[in-house]
N, C-alpha and C. Protein backbone atom coordinates (compact mmCIF):
# COMPACT_ATOMS: atom_id res chain seq x y z
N UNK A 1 155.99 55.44 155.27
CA UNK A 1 155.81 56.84 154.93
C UNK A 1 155.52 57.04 153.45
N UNK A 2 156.35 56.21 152.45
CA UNK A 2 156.06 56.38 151.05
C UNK A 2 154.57 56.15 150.56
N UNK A 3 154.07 55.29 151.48
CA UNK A 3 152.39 54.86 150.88
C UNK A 3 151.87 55.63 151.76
N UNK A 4 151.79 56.45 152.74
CA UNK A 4 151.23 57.69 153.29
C UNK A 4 151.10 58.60 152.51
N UNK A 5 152.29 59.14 152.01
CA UNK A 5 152.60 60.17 151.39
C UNK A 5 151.73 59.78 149.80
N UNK A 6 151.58 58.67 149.17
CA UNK A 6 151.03 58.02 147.81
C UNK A 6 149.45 58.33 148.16
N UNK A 7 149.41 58.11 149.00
CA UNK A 7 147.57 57.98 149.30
C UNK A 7 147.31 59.31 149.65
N UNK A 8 147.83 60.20 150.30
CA UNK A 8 147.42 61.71 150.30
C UNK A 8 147.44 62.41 149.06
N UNK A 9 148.35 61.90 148.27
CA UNK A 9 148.05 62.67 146.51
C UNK A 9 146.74 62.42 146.39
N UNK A 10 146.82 60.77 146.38
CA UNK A 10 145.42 60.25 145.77
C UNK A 10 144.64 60.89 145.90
N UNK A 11 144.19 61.23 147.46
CA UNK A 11 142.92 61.84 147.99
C UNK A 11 142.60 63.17 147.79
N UNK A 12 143.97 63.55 147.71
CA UNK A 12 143.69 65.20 147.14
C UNK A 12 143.50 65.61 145.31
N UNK A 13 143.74 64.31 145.14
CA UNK A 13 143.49 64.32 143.36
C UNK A 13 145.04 65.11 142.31
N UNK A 14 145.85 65.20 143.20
CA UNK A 14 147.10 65.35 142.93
C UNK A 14 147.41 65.16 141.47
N UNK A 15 147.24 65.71 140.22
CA UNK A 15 147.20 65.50 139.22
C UNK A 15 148.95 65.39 138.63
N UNK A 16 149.63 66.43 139.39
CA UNK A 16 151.04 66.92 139.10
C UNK A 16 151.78 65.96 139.51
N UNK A 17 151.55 65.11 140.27
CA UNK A 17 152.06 63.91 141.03
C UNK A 17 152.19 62.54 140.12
N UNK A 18 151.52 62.54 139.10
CA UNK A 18 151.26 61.29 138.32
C UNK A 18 152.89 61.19 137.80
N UNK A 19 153.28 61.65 137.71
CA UNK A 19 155.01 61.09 137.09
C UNK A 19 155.80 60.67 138.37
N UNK A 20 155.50 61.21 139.29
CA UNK A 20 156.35 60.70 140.33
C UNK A 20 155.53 59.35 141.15
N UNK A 21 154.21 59.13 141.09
CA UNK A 21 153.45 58.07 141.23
C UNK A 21 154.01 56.98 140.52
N UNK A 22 153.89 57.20 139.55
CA UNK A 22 153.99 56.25 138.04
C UNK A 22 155.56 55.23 138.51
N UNK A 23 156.61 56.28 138.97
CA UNK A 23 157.74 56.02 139.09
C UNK A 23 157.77 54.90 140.62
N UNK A 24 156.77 55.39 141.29
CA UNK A 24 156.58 54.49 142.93
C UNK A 24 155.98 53.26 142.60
N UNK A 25 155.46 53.06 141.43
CA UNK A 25 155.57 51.49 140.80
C UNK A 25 156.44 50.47 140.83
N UNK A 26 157.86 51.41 141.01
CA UNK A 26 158.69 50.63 140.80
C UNK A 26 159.44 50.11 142.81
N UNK A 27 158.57 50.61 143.57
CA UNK A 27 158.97 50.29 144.73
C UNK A 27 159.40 49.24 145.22
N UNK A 28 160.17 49.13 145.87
CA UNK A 28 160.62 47.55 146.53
C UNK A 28 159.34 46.86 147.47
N UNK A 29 158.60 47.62 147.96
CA UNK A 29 157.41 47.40 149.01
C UNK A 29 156.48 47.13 147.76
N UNK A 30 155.42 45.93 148.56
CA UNK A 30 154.43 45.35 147.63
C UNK A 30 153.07 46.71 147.91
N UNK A 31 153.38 47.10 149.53
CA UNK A 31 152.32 47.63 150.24
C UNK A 31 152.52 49.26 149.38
N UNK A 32 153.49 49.77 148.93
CA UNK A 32 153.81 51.08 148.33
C UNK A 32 153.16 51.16 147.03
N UNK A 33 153.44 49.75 146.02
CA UNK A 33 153.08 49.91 144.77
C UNK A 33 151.38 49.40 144.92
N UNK A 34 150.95 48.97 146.04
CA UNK A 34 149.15 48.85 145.38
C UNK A 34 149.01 50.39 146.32
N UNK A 35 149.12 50.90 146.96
CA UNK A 35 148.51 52.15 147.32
C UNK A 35 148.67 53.36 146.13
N UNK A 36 150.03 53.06 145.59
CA UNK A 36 150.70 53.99 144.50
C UNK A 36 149.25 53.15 143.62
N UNK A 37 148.98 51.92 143.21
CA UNK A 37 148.11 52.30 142.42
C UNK A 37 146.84 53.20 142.22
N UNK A 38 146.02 52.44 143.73
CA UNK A 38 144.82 53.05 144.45
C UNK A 38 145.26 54.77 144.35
N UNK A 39 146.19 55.37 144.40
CA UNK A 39 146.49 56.90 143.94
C UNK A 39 146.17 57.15 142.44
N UNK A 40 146.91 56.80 142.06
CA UNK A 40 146.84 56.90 140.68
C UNK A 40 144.99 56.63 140.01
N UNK A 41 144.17 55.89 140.51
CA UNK A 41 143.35 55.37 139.93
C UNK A 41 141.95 56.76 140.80
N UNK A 42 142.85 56.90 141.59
CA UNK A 42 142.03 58.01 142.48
C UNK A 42 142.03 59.62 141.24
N UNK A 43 143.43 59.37 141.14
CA UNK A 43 144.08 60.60 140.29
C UNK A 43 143.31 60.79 138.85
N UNK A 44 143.29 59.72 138.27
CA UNK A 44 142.54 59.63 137.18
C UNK A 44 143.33 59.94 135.75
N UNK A 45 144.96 60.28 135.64
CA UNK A 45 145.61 60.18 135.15
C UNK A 45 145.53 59.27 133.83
N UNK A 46 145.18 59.44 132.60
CA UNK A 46 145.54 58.57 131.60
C UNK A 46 147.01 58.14 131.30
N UNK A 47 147.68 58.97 131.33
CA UNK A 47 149.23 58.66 131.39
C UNK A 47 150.13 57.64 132.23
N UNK A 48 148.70 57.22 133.00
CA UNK A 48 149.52 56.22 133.99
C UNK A 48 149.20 54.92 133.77
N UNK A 49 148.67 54.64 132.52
CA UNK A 49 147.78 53.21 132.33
C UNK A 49 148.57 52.11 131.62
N UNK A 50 149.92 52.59 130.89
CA UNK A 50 150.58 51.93 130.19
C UNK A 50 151.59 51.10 131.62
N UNK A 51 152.13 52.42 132.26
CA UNK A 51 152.93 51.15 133.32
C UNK A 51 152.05 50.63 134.55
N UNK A 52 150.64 51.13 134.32
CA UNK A 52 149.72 49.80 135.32
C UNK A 52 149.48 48.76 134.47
N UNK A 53 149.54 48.90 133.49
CA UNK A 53 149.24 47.89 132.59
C UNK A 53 150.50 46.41 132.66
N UNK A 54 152.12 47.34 132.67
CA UNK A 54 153.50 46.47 132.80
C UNK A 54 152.72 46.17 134.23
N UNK A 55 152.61 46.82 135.35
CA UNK A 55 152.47 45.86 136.75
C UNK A 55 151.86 44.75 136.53
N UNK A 56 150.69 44.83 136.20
CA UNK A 56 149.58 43.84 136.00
C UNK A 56 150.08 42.58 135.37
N UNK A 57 150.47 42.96 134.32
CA UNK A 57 151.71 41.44 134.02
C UNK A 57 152.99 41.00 134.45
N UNK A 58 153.67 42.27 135.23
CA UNK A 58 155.01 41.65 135.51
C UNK A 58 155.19 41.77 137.37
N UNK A 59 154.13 42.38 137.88
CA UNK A 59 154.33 42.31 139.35
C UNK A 59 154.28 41.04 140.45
N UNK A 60 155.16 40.88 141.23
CA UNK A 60 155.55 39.32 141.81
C UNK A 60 154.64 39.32 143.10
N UNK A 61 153.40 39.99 143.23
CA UNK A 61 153.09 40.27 144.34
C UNK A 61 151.32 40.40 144.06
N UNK A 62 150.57 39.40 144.15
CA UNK A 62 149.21 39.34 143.95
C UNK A 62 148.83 40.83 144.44
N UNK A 63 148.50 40.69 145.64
CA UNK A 63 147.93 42.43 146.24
C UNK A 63 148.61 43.54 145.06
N UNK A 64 149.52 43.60 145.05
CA UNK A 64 149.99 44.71 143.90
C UNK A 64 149.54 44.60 142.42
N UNK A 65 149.21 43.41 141.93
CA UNK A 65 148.78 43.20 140.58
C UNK A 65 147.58 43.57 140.53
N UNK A 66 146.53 43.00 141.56
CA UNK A 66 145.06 43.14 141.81
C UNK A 66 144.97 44.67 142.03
N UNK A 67 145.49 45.57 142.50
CA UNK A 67 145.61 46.98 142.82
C UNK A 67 145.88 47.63 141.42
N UNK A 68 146.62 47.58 140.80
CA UNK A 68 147.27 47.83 139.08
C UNK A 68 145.94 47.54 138.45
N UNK A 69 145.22 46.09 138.58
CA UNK A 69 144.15 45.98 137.93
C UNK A 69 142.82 46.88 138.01
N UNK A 70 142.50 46.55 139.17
CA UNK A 70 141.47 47.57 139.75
C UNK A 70 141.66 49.13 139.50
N UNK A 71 143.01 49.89 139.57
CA UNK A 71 143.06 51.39 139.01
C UNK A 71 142.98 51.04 137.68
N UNK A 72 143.70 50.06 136.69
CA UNK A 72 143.27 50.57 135.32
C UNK A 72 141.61 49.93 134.73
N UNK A 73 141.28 49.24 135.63
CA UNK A 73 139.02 48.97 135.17
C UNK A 73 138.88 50.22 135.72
N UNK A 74 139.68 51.31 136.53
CA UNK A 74 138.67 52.49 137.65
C UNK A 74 138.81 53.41 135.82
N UNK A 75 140.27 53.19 135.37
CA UNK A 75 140.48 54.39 134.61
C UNK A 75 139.36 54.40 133.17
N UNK A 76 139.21 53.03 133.16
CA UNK A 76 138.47 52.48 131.73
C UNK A 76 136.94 53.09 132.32
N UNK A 77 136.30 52.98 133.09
CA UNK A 77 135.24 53.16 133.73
C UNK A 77 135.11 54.52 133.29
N UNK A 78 135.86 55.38 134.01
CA UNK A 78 135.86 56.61 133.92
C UNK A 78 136.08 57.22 132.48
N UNK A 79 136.54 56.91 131.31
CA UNK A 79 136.60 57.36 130.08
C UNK A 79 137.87 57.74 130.11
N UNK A 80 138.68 57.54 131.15
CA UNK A 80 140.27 58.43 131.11
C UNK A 80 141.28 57.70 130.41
């Protein structure tokens, strides 16, 4: 339900959501924190690039790092 609920921000562009996204980083599920990224990178949030940035180096879970990576090249792309 938590990466349901992560990916419907995303899609709706949920801007108000980025602090409570940011925080679903810290999920116990590998499958929560790459969708929480794929949100976030959807969202376009600059504020969220510093703790995709901590995933990317400290996450124990390839799929979740590669997800962290991919939203912060989406955010660099985008100028955000």
């Amino acid at each position: 339900m938590r990466g349901i609920a992560a990916h419907a921000l995303g899609q709706i562009g949920a801007r108000a959501a980025t602090e409570a996204l940011v925080a679903a980083l810290e999920d116990p599920s590998a499958h929560v924190r790459s969708t929480v990224a794929y949100a976030l990178a959807r969202i376009g949030d600059p504020a969220s690039a510093p703790k995709l940035e901590a995933r990317v180096l400290t996450d124990t879970d390839f799929t979740a790092r590669a997800a962290a990576r991919e939203a912060l090249d989406s955010l660099k792309r985008s100028g955000r």
